[in-house]
Protein backbone atom coordinates (compact mmCIF):
# COMPACT_ATOMS: atom_id res chain seq x y z
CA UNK A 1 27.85 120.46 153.85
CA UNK A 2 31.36 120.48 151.90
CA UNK A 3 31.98 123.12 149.69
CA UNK A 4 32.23 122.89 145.65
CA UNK A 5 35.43 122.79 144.41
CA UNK A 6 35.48 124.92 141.55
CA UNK A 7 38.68 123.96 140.40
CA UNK A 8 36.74 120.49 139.34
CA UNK A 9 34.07 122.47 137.31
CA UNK A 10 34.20 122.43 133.69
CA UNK A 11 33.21 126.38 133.02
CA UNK A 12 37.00 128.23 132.77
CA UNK A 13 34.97 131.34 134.67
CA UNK A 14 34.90 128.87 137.41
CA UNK A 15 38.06 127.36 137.85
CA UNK A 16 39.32 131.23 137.93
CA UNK A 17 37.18 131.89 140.41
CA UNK A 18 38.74 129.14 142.26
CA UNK A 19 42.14 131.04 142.25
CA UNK A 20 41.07 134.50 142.04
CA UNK A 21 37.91 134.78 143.93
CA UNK A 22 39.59 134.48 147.23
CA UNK A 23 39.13 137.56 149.13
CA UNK A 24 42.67 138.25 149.64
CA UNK A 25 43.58 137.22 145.71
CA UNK A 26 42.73 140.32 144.30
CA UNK A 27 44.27 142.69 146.42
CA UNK A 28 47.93 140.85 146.29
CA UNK A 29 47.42 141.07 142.46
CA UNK A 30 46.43 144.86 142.75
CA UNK A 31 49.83 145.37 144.11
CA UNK A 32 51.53 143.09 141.93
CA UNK A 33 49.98 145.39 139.42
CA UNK A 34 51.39 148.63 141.30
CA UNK A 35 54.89 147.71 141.70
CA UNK A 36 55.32 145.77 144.86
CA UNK A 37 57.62 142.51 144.62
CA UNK A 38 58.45 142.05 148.11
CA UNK A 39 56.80 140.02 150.44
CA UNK A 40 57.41 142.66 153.81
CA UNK A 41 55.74 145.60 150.91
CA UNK A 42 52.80 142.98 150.47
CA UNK A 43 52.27 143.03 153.93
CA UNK A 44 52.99 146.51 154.45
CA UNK A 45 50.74 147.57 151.78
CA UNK A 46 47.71 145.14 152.89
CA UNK A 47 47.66 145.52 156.74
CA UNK A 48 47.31 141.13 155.93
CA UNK A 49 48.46 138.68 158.51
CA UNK A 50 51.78 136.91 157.09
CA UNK A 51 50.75 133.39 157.03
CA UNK A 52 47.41 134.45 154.61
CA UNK A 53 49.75 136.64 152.79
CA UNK A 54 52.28 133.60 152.19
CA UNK A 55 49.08 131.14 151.44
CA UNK A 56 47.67 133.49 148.69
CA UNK A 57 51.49 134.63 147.35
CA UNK A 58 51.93 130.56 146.72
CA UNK A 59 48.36 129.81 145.84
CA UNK A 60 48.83 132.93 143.00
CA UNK A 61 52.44 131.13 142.28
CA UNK A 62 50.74 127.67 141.27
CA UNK A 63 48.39 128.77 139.63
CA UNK A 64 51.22 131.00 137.41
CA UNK A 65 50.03 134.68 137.94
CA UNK A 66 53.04 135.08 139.81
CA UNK A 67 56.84 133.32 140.10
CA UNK A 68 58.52 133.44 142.69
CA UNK A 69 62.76 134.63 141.94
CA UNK A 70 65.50 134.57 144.30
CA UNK A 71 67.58 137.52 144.76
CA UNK A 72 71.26 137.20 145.33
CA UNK A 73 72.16 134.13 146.05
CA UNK A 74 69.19 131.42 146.19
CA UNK A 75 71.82 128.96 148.65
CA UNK A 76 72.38 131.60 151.01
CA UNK A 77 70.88 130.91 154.40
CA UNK A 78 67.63 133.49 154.62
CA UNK A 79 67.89 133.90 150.88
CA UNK A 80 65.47 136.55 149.96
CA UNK A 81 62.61 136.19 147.09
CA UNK A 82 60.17 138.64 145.25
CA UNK A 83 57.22 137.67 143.30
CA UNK A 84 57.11 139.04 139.61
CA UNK A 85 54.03 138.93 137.53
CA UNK A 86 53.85 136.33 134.95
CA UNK A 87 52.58 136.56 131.51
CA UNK A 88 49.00 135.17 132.68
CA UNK A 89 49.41 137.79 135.77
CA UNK A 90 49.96 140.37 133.26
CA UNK A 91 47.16 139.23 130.99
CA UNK A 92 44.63 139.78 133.96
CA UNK A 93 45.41 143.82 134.14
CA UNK A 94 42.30 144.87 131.85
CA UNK A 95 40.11 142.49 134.00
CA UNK A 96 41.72 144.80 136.95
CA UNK A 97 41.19 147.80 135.28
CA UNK A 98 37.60 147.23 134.75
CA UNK A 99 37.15 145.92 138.46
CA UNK A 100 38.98 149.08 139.93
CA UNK A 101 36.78 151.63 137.33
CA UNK A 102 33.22 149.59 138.67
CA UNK A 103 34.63 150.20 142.22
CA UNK A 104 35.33 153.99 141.78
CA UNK A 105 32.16 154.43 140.30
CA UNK A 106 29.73 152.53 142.69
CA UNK A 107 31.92 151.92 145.88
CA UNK A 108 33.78 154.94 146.40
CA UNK A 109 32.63 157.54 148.98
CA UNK A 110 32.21 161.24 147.86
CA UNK A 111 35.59 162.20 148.28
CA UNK A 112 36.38 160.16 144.98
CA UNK A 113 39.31 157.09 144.15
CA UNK A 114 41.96 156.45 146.56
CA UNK A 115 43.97 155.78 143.43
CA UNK A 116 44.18 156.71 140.09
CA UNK A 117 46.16 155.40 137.07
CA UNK A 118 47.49 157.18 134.55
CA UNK A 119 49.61 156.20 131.56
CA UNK A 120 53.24 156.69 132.35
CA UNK A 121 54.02 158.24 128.67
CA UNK A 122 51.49 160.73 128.66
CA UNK A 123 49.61 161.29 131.82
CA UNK A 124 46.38 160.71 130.31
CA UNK A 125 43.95 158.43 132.64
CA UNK A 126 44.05 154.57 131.96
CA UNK A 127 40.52 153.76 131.06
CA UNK A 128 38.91 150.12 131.37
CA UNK A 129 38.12 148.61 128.40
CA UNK A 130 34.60 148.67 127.35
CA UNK A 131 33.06 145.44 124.93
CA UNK A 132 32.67 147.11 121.33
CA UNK A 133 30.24 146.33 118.31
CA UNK A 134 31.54 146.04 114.99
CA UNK A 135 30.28 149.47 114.96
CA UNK A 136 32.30 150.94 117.87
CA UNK A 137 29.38 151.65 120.19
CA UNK A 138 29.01 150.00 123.59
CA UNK A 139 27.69 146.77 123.85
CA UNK A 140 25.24 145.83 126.98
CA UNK A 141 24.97 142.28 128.22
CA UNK A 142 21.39 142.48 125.72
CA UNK A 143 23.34 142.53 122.73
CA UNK A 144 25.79 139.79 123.14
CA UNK A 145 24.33 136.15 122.11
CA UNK A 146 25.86 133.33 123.70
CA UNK A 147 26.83 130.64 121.77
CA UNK A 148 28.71 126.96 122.30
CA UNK A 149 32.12 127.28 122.06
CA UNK A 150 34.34 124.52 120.83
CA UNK A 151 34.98 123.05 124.28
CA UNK A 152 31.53 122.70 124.86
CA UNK A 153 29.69 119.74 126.24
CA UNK A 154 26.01 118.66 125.63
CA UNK A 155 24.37 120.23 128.16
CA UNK A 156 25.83 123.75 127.25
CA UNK A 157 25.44 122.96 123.58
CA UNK A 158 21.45 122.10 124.33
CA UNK A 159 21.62 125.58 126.66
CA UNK A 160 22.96 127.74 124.16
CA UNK A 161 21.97 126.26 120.48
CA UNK A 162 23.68 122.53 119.41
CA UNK A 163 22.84 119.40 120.00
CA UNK A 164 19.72 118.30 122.25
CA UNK A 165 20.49 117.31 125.88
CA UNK A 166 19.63 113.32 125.79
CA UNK A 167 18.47 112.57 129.68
């Protein structure tokens, strides 16, 4: 049986999950998000096998979460690189946040986080961003209606309110 490429698919959830719901994805983007630019700290920091580590690194580079920039001299034999987080890497942070503050809640032992994040200007704990009603309280998956969006095609249009689905 071959597997779906999700890259293919038409739903944008999908096609990230294609780049980012590799096993291995997430963590190299955790430490992205803690400081590490080197490729030796990536594999340092993740106990990861160096030819995974390079796949995902360049895997996270196409896909433009992360460039790759020479330091010193990019002609020098055994020129050395780090990997800097991109404007769409840095966009995925509050999707990060809200993973890591799921995962210290349900699927940390009873000793607590391994890590905690704090704002560097005042020390106060980075909280995940929670989906807000007009009236500031919390919204639950119950109180969000799903609608079409302009990219839509006719079967999700006849899913979620447009035009019928013609067989």
């Amino acid at each position: 049986m071959s597997r779906t490429d999700f890259l293919r698919m038409r739903c944008p959830v999908a096609r990230s999950m294609a780049v980012l719901g590799e096993r291995w994805a997430m963590l190299v983007l955790r430490e992205a998000f803690y400081g590490t630019t080197r490729f030796d700290a990536f594999e340092r920091h993740l106990g990861i096998a160096p030819n995974i580590l390079a796949a995902r690194l360049r895997d996270l580079t196409e896909h433009g979460l992360l460039e790759r920039v020479p330091l010193g001299d990019p002609k020098s034999p055994g020129a050395r690189h780090e990997y800097r987080l991109t404007e769409r890497g840095r966009d995925f942070f509050p999707v990060y946040v809200a993973l890591k503050a799921w995962a210290d809640r349900w699927m940390t032992g009873p000793e607590g986080p391994l890590v905690l994040l704090q704002e560097a200007a005042t020390g106060r704990p980075v909280e995940a961003p929670r989906p807000l009603g007009a009236d500031g309280r919390a919204l639950r998956p119950e109180d969000v209606r799903v609608l079409p969006g302009p990219g839509a095609g006719r079967a999700t249009r006849a899913r979620f309110g447009g035009e019928a689905a013609h067989g």
